[in-house]
C-alpha atoms as a PDB file:
ATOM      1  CA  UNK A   1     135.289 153.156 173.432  1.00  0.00           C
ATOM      2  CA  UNK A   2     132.912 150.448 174.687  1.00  0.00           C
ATOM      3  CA  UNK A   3     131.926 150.905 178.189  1.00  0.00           C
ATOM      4  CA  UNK A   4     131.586 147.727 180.731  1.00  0.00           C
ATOM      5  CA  UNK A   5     130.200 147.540 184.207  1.00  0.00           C
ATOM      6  CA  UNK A   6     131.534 145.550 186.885  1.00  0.00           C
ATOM      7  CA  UNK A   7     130.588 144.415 190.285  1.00  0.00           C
ATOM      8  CA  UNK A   8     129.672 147.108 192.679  1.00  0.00           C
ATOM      9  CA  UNK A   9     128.702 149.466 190.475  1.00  0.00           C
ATOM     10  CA  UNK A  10     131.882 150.196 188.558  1.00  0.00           C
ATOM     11  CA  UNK A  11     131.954 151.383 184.874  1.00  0.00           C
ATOM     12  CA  UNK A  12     135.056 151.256 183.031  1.00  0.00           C
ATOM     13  CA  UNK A  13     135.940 151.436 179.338  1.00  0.00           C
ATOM     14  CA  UNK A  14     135.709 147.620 178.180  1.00  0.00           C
ATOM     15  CA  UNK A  15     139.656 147.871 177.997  1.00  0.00           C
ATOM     16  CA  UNK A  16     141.581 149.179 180.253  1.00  0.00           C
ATOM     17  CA  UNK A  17     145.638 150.292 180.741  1.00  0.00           C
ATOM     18  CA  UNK A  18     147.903 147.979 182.775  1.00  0.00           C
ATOM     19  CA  UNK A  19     150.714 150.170 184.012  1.00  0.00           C
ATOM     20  CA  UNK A  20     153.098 147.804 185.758  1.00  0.00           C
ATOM     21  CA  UNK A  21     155.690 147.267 182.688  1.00  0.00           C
ATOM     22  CA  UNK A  22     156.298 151.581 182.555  1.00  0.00           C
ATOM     23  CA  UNK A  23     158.407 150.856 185.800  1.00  0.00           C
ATOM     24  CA  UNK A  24     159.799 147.477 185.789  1.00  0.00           C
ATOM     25  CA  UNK A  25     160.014 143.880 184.651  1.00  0.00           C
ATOM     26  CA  UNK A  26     159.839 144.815 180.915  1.00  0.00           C
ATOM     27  CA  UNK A  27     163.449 146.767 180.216  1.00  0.00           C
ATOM     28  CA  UNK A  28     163.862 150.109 181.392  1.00  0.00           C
ATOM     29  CA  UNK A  29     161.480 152.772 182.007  1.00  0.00           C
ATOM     30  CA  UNK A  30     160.996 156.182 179.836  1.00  0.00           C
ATOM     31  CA  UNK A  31     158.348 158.574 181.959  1.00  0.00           C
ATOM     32  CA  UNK A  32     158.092 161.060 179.693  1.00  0.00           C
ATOM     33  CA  UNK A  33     157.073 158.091 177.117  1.00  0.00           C
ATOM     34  CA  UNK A  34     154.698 156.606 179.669  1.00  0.00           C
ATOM     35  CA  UNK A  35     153.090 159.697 180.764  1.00  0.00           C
ATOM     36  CA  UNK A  36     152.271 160.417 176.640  1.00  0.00           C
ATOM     37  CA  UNK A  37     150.513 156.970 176.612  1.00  0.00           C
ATOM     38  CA  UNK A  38     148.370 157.580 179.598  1.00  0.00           C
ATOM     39  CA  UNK A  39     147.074 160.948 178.042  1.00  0.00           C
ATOM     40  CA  UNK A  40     146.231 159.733 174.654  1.00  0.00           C
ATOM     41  CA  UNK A  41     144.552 156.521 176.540  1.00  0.00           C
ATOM     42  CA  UNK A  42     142.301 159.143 177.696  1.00  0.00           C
ATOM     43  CA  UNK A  43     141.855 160.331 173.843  1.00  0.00           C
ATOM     44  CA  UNK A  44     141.111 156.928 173.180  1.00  0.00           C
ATOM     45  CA  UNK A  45     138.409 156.646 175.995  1.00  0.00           C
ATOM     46  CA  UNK A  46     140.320 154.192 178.249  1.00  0.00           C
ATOM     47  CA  UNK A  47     139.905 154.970 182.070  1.00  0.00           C
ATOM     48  CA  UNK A  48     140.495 152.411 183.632  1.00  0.00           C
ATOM     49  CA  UNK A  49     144.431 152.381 185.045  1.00  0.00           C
ATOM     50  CA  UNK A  50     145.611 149.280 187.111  1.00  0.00           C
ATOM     51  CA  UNK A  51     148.848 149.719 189.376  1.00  0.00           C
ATOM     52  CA  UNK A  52     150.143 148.159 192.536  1.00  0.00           C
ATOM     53  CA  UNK A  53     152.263 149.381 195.034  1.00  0.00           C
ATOM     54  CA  UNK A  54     154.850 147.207 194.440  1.00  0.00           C
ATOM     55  CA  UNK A  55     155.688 148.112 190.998  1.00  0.00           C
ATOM     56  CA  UNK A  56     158.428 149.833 191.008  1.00  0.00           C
ATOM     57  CA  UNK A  57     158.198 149.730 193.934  1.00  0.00           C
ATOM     58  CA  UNK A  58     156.191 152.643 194.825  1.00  0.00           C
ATOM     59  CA  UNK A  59     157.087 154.692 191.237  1.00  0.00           C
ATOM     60  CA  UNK A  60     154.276 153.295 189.346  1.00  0.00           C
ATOM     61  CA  UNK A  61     151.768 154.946 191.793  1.00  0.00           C
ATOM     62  CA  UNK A  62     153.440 157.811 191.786  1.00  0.00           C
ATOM     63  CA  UNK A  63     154.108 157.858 187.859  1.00  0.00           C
ATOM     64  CA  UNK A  64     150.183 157.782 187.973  1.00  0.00           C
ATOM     65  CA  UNK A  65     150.218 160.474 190.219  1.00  0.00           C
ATOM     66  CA  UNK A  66     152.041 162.600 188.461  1.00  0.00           C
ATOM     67  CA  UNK A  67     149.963 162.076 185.664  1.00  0.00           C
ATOM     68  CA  UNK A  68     146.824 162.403 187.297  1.00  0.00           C
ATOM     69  CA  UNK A  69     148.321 166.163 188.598  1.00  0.00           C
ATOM     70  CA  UNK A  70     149.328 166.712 185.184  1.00  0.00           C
ATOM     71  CA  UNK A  71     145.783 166.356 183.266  1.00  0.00           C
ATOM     72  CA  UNK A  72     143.377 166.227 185.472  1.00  0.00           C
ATOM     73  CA  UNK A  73     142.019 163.229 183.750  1.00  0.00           C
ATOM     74  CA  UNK A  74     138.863 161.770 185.169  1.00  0.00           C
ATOM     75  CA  UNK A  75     139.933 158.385 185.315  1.00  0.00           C
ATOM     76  CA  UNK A  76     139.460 155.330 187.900  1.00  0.00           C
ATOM     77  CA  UNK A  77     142.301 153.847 189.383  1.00  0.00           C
ATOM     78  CA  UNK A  78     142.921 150.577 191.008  1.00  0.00           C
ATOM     79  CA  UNK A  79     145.725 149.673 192.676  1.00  0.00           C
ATOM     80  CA  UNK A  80     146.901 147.131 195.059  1.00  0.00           C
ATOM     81  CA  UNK A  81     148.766 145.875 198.639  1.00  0.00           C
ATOM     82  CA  UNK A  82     149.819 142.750 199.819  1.00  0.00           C
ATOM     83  CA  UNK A  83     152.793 141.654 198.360  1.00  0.00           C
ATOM     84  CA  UNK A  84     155.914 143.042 200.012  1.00  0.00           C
ATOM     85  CA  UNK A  85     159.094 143.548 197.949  1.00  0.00           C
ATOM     86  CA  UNK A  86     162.658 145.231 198.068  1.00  0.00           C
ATOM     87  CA  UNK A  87     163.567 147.163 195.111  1.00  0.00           C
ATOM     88  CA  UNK A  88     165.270 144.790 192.762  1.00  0.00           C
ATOM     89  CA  UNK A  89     164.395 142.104 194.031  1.00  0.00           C
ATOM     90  CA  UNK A  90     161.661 139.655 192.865  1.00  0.00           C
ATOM     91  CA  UNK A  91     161.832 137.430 195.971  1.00  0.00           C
ATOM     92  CA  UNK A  92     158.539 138.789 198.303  1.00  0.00           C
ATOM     93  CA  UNK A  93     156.339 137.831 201.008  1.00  0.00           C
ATOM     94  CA  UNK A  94     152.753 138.297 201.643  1.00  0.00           C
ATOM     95  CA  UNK A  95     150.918 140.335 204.157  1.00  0.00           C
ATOM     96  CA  UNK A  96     147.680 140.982 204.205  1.00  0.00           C
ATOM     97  CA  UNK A  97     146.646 141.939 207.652  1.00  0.00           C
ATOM     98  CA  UNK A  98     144.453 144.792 208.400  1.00  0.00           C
ATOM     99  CA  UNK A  99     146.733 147.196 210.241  1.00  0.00           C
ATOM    100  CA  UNK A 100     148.941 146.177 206.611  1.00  0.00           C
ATOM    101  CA  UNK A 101     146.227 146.652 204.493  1.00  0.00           C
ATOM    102  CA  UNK A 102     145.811 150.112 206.235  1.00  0.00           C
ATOM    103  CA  UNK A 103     149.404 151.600 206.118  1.00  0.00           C
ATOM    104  CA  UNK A 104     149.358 150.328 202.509  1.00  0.00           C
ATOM    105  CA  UNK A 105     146.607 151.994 201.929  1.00  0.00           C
ATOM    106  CA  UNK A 106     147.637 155.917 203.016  1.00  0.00           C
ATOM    107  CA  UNK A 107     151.050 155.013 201.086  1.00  0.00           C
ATOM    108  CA  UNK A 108     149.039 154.532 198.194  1.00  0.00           C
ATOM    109  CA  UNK A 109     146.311 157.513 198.559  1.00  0.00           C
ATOM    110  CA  UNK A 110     149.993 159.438 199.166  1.00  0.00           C
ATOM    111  CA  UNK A 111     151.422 158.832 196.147  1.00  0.00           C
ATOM    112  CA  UNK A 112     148.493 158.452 193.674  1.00  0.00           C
ATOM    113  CA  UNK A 113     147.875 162.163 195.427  1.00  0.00           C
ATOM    114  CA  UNK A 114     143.736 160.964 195.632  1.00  0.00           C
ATOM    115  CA  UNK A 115     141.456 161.058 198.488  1.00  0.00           C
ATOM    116  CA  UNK A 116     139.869 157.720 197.579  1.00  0.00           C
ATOM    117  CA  UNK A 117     141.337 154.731 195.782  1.00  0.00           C
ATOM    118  CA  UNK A 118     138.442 153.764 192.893  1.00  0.00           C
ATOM    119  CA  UNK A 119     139.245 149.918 193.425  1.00  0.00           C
ATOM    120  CA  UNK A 120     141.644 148.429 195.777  1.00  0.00           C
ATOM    121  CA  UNK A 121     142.686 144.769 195.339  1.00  0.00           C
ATOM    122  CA  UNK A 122     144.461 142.372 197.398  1.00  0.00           C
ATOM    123  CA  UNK A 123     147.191 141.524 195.415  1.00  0.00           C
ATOM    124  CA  UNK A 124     148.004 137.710 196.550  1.00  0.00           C
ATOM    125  CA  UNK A 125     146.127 135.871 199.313  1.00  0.00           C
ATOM    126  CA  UNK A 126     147.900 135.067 202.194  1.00  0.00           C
ATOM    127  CA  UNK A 127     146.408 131.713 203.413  1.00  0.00           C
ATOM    128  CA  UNK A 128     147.857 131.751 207.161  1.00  0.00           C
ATOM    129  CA  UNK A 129     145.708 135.337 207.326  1.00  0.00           C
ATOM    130  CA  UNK A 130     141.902 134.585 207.164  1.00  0.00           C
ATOM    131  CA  UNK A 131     140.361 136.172 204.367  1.00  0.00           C
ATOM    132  CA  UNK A 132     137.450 137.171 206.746  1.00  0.00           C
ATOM    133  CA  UNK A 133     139.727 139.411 208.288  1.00  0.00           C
ATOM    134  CA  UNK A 134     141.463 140.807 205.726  1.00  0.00           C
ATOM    135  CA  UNK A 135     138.108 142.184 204.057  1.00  0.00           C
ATOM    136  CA  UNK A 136     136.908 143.386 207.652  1.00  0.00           C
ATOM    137  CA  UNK A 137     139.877 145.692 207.931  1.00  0.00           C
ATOM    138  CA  UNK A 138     139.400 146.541 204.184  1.00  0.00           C
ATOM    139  CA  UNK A 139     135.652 147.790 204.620  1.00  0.00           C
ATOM    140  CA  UNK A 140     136.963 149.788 207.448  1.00  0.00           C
ATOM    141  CA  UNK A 141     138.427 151.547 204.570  1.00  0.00           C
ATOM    142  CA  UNK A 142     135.244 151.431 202.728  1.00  0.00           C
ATOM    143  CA  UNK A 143     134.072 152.560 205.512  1.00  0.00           C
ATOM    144  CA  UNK A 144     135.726 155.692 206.428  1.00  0.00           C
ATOM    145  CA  UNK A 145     136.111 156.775 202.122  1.00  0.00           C
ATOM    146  CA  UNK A 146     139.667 156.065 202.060  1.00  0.00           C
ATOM    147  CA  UNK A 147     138.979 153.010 199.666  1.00  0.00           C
ATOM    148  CA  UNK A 148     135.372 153.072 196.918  1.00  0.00           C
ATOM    149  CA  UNK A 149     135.580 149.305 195.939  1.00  0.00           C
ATOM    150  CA  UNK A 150     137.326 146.281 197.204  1.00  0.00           C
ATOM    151  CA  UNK A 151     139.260 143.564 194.464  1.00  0.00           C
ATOM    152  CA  UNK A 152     140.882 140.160 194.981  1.00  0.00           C
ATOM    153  CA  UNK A 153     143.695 139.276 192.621  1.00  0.00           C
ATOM    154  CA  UNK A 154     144.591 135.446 191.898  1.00  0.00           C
ATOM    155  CA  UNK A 155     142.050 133.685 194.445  1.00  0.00           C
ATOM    156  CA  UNK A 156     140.047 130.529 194.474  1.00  0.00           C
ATOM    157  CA  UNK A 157     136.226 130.393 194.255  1.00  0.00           C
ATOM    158  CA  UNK A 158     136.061 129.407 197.715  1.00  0.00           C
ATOM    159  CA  UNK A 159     137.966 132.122 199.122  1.00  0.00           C
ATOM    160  CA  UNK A 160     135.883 134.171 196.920  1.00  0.00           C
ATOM    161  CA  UNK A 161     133.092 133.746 198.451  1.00  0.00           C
ATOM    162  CA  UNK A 162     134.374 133.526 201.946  1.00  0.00           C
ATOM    163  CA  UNK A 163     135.415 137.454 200.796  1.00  0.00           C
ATOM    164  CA  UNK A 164     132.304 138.155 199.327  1.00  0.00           C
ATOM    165  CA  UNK A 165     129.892 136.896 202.042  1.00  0.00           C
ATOM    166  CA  UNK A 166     131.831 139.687 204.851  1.00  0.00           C
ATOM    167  CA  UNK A 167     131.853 142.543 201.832  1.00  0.00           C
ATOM    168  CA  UNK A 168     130.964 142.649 198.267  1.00  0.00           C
ATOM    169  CA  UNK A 169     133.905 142.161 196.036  1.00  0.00           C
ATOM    170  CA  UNK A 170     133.723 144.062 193.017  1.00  0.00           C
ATOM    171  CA  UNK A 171     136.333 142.728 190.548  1.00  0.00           C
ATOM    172  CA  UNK A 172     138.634 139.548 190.989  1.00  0.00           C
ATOM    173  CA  UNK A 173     141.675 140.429 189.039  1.00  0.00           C
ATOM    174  CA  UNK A 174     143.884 137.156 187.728  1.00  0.00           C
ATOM    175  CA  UNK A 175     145.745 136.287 184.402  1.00  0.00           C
ATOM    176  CA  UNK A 176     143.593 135.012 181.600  1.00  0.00           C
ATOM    177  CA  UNK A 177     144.060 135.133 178.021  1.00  0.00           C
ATOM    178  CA  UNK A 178     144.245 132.053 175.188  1.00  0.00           C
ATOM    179  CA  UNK A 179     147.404 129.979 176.744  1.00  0.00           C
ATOM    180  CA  UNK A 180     145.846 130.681 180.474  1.00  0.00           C
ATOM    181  CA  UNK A 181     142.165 129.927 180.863  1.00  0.00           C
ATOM    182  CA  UNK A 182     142.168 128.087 184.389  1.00  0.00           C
ATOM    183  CA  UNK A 183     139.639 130.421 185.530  1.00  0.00           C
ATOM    184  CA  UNK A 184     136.959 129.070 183.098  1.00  0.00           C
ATOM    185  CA  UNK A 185     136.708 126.439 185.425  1.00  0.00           C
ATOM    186  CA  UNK A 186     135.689 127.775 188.758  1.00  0.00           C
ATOM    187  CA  UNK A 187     136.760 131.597 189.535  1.00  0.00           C
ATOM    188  CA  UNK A 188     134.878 133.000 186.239  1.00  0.00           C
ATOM    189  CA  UNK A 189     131.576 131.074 187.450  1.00  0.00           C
ATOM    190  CA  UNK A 190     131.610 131.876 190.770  1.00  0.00           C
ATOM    191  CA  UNK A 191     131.986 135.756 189.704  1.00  0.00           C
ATOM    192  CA  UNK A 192     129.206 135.951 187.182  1.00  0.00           C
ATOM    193  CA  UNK A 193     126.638 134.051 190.082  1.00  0.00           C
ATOM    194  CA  UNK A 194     127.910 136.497 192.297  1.00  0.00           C
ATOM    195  CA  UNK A 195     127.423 139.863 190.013  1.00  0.00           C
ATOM    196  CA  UNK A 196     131.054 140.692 190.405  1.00  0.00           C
ATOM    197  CA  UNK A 197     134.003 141.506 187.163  1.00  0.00           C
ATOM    198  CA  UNK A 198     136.584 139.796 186.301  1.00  0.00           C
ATOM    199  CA  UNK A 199     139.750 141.786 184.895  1.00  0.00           C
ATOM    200  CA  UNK A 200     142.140 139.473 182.739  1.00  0.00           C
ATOM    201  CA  UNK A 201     145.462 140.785 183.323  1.00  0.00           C
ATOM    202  CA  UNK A 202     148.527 139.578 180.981  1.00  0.00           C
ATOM    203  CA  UNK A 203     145.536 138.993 178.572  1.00  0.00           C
ATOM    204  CA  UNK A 204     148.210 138.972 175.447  1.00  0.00           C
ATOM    205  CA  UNK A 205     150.172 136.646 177.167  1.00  0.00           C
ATOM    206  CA  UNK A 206     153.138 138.860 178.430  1.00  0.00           C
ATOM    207  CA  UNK A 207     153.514 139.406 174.271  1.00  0.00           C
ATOM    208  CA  UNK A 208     153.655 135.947 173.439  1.00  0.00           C
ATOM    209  CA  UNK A 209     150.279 136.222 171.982  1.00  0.00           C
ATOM    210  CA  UNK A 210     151.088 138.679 170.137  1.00  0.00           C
ATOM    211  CA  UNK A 211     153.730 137.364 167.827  1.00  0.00           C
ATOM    212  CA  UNK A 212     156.048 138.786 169.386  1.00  0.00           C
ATOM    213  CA  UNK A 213     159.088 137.142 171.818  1.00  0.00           C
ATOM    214  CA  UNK A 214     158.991 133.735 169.788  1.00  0.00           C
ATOM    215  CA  UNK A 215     162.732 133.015 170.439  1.00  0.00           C
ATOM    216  CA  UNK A 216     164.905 133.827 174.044  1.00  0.00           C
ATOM    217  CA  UNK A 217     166.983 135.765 171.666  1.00  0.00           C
ATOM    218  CA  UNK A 218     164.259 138.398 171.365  1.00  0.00           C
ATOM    219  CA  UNK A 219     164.215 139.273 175.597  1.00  0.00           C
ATOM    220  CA  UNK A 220     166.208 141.823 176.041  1.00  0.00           C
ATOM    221  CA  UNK A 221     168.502 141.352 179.559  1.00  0.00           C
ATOM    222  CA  UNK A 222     166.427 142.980 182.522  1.00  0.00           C
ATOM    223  CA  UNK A 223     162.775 141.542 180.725  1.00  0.00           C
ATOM    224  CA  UNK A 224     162.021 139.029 183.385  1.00  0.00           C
ATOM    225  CA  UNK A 225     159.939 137.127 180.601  1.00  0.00           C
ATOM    226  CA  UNK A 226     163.759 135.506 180.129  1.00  0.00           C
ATOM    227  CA  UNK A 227     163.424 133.700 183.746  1.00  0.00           C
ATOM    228  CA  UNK A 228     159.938 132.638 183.215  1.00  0.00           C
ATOM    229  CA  UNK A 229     159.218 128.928 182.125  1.00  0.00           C
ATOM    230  CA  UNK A 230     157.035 129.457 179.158  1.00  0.00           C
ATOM    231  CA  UNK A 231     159.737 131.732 177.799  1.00  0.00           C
ATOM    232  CA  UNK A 232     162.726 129.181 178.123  1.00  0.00           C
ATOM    233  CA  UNK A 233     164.252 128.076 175.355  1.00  0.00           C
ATOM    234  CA  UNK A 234     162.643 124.330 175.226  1.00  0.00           C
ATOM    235  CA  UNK A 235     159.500 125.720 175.678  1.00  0.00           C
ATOM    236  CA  UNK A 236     158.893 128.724 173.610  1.00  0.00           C
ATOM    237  CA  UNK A 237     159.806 126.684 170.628  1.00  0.00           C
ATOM    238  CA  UNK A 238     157.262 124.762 171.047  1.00  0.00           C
ATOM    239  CA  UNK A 239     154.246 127.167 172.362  1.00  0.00           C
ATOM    240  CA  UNK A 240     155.149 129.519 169.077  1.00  0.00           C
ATOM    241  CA  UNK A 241     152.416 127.282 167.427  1.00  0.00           C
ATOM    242  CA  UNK A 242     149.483 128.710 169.546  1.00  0.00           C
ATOM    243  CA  UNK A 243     150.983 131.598 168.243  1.00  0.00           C
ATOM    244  CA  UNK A 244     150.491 130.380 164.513  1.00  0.00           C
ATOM    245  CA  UNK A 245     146.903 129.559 165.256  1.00  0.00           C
ATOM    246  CA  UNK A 246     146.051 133.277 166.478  1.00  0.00           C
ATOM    247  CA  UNK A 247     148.400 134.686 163.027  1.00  0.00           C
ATOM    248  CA  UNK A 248     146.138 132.704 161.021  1.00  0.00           C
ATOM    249  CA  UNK A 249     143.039 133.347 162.387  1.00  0.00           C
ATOM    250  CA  UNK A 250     143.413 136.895 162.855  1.00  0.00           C
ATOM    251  CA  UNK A 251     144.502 137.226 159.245  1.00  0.00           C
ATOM    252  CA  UNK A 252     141.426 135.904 157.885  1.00  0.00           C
ATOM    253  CA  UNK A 253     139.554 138.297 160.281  1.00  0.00           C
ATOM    254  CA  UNK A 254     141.559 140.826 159.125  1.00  0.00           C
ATOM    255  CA  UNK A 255     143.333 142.386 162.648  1.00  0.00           C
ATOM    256  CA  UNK A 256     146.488 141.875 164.490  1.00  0.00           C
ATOM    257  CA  UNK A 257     146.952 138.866 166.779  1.00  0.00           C
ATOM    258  CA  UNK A 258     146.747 141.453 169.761  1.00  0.00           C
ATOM    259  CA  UNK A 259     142.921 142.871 168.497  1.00  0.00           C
ATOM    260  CA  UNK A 260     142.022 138.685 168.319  1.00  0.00           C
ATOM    261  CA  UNK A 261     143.077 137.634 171.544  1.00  0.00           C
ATOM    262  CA  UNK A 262     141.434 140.803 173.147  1.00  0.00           C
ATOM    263  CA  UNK A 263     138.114 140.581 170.827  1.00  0.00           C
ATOM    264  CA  UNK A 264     137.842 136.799 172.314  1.00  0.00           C
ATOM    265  CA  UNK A 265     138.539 137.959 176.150  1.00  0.00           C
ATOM    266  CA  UNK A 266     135.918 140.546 175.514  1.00  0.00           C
ATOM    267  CA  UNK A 267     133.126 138.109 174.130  1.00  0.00           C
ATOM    268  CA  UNK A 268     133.989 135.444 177.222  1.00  0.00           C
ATOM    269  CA  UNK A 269     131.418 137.887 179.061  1.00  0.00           C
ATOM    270  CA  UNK A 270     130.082 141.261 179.542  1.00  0.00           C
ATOM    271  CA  UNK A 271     131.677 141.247 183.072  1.00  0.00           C
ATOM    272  CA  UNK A 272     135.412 141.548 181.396  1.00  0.00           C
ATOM    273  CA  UNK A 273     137.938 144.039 181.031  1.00  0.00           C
ATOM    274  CA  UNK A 274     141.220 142.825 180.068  1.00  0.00           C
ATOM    275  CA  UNK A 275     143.878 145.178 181.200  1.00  0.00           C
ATOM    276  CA  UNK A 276     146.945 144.804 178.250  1.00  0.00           C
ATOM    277  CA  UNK A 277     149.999 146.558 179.210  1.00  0.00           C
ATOM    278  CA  UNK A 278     152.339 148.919 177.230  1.00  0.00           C
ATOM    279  CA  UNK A 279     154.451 151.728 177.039  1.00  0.00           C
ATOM    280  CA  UNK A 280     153.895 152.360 173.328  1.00  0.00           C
ATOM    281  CA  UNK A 281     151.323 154.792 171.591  1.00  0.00           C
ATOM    282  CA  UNK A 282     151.128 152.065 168.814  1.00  0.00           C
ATOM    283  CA  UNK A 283     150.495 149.179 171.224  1.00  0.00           C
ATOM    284  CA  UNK A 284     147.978 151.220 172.664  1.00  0.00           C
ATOM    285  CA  UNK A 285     146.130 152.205 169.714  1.00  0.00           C
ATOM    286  CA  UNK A 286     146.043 148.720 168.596  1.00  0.00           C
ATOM    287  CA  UNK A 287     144.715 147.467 172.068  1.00  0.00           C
ATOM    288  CA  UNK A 288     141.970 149.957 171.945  1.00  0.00           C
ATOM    289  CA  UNK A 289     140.584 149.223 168.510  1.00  0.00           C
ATOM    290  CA  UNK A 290     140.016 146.206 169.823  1.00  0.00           C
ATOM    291  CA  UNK A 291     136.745 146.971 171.287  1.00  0.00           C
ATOM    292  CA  UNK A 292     134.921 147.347 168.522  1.00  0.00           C
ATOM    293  CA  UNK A 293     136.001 143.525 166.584  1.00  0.00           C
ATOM    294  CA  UNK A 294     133.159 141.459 167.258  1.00  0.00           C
ATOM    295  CA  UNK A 295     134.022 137.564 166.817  1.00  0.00           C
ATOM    296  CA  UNK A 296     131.050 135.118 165.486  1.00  0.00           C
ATOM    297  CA  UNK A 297     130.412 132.116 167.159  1.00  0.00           C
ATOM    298  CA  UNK A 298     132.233 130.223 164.474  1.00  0.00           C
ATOM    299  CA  UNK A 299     135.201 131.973 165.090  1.00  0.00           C
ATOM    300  CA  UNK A 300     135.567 131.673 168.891  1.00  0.00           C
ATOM    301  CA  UNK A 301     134.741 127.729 168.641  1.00  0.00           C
ATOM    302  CA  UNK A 302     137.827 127.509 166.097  1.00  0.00           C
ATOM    303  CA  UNK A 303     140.302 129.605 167.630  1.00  0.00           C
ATOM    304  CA  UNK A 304     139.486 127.795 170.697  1.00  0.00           C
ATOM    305  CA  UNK A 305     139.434 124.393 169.775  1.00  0.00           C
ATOM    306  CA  UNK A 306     142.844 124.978 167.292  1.00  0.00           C
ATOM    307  CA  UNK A 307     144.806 126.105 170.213  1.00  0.00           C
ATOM    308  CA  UNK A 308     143.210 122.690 172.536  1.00  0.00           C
ATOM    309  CA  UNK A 309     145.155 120.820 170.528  1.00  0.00           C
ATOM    310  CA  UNK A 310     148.306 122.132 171.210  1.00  0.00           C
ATOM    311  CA  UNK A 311     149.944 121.333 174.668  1.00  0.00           C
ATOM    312  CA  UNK A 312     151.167 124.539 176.313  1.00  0.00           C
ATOM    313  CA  UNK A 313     154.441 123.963 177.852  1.00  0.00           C
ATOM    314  CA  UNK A 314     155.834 125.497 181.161  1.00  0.00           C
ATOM    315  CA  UNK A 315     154.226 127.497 184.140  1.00  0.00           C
ATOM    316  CA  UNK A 316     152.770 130.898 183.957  1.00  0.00           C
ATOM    317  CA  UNK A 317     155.322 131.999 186.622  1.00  0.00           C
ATOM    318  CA  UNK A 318     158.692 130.838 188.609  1.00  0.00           C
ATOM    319  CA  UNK A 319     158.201 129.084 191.599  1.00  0.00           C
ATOM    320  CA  UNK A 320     158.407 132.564 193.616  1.00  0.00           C
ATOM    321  CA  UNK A 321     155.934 134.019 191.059  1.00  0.00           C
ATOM    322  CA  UNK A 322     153.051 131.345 192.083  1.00  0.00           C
ATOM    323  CA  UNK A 323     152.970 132.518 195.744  1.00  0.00           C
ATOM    324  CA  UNK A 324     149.432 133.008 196.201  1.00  0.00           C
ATOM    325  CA  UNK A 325     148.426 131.894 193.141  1.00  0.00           C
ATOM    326  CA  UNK A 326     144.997 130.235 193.826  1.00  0.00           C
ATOM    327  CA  UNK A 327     144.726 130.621 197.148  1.00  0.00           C
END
């Protein structure tokens, strides 16, 4: 496995394992499944985990934990506070105040079962909390070795740099993949002038990209892909043609949609690590081999300008989802 470095001095495997779906939001959970993919991630040279502690809530951490007490892996983790939750519900607030950040924080080291957290984002920005303080009670953290790195998720450039200017940020973590490239035009710059990574998250387009989910029949009830508005009926019938482009392409190339979309995240800059979830050892596998696809420059400017064509229809979340989005 490739190896990438990001901002702070951070290096990961140039893919990494997004953990969220083995507790929620994707149909029901199997740990005994999940914990089999984490170890053979390791086989594959992946060691770079993402989590939150609101997945689940709480049970992805400690899934991870568990894991983590199981192998004694070497891994890095990164995990996340700020958006507050009930268990199932979807509806949440934001807090991201430092006495929040804090008690977040020891809930997290708790259940992980670490002393220090590898990379801790904040999940959504709050924008009636100054950022300024928010990152002074997070290098507090830094500070005393409870946290190694700090992460934004889902900001703008300015608030960004407001971040970066009180403590470096090492990694801004926000959804990017072929049908979601808003960050191209501000966020992605901003990082690379400021020497900090960017990790893509939903880089295979919650499936989509994939091939897979190109009719509401194929959601299965509990996916909450079903409530988002890409995936509505109207819609998905009309985005499954950027879903032809990436079939066609990536059969000339010779790889799966998955490996495409990946291989072009990858070659958007040596600062990336896209973060595709799953809960399957074949998933995985295929995620993994995607490191070593190299796409020419021909290739990107096609697959690129095919998909411009095609209007992409509906938001990348629910109204509720797009709290903090951008902020």
């Amino acid at each position: 496995m490739l190896r990438r470095k990001l901002g702070q001095d951070l290096e990961v495997s140039a893919i990494g394992l997004g953990c969220m779906g083995m507790s929620e939001f994707y149909g029901p959970r199997d740990d005994e499944k999940s914990l089999d993919v984490m170890s053979r991630a390791v086989v594959l040279g992946i060691d770079f985990f993402d989590t939150a502690d609101m997945y689940g809530p709480h049970h992805n951490e400690e899934l991870i934990g568990t894991f983590l007490r199981q192998s004694r892996a070497r891994i890095q983790v990164a995990t996340k506070f700020g958006i507050v939750r009930n268990p199932g519900e979807y509806k949440r607030s934001l807090d991201n105040s430092a006495s929040y950040a804090r008690t977040a924080c020891e809930g997290s080291l708790r259940r992980l079962g670490v002393d220090c957290i590898d990379l801790y984002y904040v999940h959504r920005v709050n924008t009636n909390q100054p950022i300024e303080e928010t990152m002074e009670g997070l290098a507090a953290l830094v500070k005393e070795g409870k946290i190694a790195r700090i992460g934004l998720c889902e900001v703008s450039a300015e608030t960004l740099r407001r971040a970066h200017a009180v403590h470096p940020v090492t990694a801004v973590q926000t959804e990017y993949s072929l049908w979601s490239r808003e960050v191209e035009n501000s966020v992605l710059p901003t990082c690379r002038a400021l020497g900090i990574g960017f990790v893509p998250y939903s880089p295979l387009g919650r499936g989509f990209l994939t091939g897979r989910f190109q009719s509401p029949d194929e959601i299965t009830d509990g996916d909450f892909r079903a409530s988002l508005p890409r995936f509505a009926e109207d819609a998905i019938t009309q985005n499954r043609s950027i879903s032809n482009v990436i079939a066609a392409i990536a059969a000339e190339k010779g790889c799966s949609q998955a490996q495409l979309s990946l291989a072009w995240l990858l070659a958007k800059g040596d600062n990336i690590v896209p973060i595709p979830g799953t809960k399957r050892r074949r998933y995985l596998e295929e995620n993994a081999a995607a490191a070593s696809i190299t796409l020419t420059g021909e290739e990107i400017a096609r697959l690129e300008a095919s998909i411009a064509e095609l209007p992409i229809i509906g938001e990348r979340y629910t109204a509720e989802g797009m709290k903090g989005v951008d902020a």
